[in-house]
C-alpha atoms as a PDB file:
ATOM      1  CA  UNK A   1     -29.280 -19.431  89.396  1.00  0.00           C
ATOM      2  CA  UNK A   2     -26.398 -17.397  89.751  1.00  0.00           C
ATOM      3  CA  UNK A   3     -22.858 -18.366  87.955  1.00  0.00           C
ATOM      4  CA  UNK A   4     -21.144 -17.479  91.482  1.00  0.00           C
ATOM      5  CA  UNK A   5     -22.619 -17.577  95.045  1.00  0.00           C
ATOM      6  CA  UNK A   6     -21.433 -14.232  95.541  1.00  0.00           C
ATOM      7  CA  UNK A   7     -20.179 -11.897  92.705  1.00  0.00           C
ATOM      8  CA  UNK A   8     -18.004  -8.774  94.508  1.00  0.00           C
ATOM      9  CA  UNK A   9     -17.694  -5.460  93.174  1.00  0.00           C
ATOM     10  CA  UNK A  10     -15.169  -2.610  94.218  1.00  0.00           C
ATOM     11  CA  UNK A  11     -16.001   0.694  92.926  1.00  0.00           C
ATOM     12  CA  UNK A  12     -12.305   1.678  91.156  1.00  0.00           C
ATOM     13  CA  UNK A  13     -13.588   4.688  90.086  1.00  0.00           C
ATOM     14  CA  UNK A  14     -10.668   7.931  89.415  1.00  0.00           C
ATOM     15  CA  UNK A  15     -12.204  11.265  89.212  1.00  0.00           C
ATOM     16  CA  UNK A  16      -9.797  13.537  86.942  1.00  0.00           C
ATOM     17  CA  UNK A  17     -11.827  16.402  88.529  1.00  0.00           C
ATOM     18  CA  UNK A  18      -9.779  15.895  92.165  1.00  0.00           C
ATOM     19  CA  UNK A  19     -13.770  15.029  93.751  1.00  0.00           C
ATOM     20  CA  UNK A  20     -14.008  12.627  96.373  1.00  0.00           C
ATOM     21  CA  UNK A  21     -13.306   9.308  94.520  1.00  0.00           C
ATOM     22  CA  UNK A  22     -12.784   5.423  95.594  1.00  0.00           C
ATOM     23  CA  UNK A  23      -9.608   5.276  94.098  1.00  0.00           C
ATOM     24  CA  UNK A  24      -8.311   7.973  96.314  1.00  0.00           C
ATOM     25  CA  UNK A  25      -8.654   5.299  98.946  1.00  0.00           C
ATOM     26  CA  UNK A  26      -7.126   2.863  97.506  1.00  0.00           C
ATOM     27  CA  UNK A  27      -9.361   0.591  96.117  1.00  0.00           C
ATOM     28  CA  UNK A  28      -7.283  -0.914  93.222  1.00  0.00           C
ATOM     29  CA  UNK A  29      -5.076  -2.412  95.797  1.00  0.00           C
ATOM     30  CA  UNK A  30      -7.876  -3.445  98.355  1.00  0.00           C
ATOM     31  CA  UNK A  31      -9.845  -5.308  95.762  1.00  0.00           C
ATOM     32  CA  UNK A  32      -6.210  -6.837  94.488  1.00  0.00           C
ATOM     33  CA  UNK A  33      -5.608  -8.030  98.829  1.00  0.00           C
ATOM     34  CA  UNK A  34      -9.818  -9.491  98.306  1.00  0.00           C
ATOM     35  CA  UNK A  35      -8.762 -11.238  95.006  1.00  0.00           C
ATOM     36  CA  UNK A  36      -5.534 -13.064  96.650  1.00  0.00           C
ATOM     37  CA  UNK A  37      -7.383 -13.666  99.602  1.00  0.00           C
ATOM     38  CA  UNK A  38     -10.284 -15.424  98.084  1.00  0.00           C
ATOM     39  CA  UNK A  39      -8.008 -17.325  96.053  1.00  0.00           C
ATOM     40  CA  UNK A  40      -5.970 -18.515  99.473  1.00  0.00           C
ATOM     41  CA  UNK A  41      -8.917 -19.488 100.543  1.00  0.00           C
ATOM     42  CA  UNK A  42     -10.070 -21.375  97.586  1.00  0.00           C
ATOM     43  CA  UNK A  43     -13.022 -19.649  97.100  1.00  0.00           C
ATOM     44  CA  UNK A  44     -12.523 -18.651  93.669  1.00  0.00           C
ATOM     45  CA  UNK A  45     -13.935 -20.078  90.581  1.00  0.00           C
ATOM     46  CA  UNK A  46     -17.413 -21.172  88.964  1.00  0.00           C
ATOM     47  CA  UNK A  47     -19.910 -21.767  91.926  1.00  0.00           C
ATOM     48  CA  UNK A  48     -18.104 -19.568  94.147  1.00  0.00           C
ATOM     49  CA  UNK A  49     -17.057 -15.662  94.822  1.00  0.00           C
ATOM     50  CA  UNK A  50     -16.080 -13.623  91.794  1.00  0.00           C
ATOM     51  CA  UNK A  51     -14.047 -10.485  92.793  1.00  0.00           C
ATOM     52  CA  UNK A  52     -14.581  -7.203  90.154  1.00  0.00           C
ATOM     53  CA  UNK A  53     -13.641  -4.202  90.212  1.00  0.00           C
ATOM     54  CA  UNK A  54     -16.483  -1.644  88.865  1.00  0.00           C
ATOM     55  CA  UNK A  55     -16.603   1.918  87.228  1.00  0.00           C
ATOM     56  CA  UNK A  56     -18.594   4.759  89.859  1.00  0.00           C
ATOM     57  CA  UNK A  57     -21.247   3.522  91.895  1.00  0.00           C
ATOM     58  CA  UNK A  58     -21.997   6.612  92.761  1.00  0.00           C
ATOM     59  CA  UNK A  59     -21.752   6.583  96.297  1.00  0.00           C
ATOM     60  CA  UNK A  60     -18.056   7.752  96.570  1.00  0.00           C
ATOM     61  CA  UNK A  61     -18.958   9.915  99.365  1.00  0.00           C
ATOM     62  CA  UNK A  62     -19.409   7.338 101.340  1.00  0.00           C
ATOM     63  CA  UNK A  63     -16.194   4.996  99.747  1.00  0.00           C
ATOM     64  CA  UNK A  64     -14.699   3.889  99.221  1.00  0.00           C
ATOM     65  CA  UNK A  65     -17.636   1.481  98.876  1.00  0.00           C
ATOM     66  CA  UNK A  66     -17.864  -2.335  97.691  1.00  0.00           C
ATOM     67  CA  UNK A  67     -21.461  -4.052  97.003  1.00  0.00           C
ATOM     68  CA  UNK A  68     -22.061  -8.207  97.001  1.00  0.00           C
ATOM     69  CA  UNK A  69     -24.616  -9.604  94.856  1.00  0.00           C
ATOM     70  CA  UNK A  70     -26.665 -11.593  95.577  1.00  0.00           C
ATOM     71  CA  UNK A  71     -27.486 -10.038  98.660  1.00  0.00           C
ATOM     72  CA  UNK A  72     -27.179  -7.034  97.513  1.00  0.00           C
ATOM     73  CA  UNK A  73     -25.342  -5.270 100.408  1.00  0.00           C
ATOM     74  CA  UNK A  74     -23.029  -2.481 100.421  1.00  0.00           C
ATOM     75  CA  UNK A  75     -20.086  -1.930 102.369  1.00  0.00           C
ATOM     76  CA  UNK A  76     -17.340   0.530 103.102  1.00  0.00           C
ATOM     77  CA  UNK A  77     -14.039  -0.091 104.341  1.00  0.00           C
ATOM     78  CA  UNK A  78     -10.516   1.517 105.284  1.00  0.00           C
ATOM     79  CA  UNK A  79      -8.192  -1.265 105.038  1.00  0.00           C
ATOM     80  CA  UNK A  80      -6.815  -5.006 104.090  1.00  0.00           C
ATOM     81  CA  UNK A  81      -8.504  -5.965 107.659  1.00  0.00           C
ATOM     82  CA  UNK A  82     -11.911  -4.902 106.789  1.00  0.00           C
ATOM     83  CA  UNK A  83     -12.177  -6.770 103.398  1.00  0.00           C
ATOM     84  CA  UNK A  84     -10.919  -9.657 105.424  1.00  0.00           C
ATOM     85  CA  UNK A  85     -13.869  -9.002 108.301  1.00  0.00           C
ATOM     86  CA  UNK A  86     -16.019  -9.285 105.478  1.00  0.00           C
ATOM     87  CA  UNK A  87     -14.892 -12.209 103.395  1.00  0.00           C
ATOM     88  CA  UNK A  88     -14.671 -13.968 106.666  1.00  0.00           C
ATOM     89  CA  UNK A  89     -18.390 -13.105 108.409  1.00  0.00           C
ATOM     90  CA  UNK A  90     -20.534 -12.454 105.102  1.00  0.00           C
ATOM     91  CA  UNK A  91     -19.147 -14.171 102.214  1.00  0.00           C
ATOM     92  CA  UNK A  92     -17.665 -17.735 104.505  1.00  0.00           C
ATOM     93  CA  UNK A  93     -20.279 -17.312 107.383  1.00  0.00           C
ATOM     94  CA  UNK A  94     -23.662 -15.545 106.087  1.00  0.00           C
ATOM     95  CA  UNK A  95     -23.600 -12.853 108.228  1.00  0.00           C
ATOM     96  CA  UNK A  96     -23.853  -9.113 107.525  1.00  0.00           C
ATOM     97  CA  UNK A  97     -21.117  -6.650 109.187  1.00  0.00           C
ATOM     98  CA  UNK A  98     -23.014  -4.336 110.276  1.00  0.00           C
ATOM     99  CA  UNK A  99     -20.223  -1.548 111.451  1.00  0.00           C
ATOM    100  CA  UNK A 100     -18.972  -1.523 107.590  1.00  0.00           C
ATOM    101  CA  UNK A 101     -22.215  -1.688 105.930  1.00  0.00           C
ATOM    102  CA  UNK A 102     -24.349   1.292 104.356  1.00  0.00           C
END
């Protein structure tokens, strides 16, 4: 069994290079709006959603990207209202948003 239902992870990831990163699209301060908002909703702790932030996941050509375990489902995303699409239908509700996944 799993420590949390669902454990988060935002790819973070800065290329030095100037290549197509997740950082470049802000992810440090997306994955800070999904931390807050999880917490508002007090859906933080043991038992319950863990937000990370990760190093590459390698797909930052499609970022930036975020992937949920235990489902393992990836998503993209552009903004604050996104993440909160997807806290709302697929971490509250169980159900998969389909426009952001890949």
């Amino acid at each position: 069994m799993s420590h949390y239902s669902h454990h988060v992870f935002f790819c973070c990831n800065q290329r030095d290079s100037g290549d197509i990163c997740c950082n470049n699209h802000g992810a440090h301060r997306i994955r800070d709006h999904a931390r807050q908002q999880i917490r508002a909703l007090g859906l933080a702790g043991e038992g319950k959603v863990r937000i990370n932030q990760s190093g590459c996941l390698d797909r930052c050509t499609l970022g930036p990207v975020l992937v949920i375990y235990p489902e393992e489902v990836w998503y993209t995303y552009v903004d604050e209202s996104d993440v909160d699409e997807i806290i709302e239908e697929h971490i509250r509700n169980g159900r998969v948003v389909e426009r952001l996944r890949i």
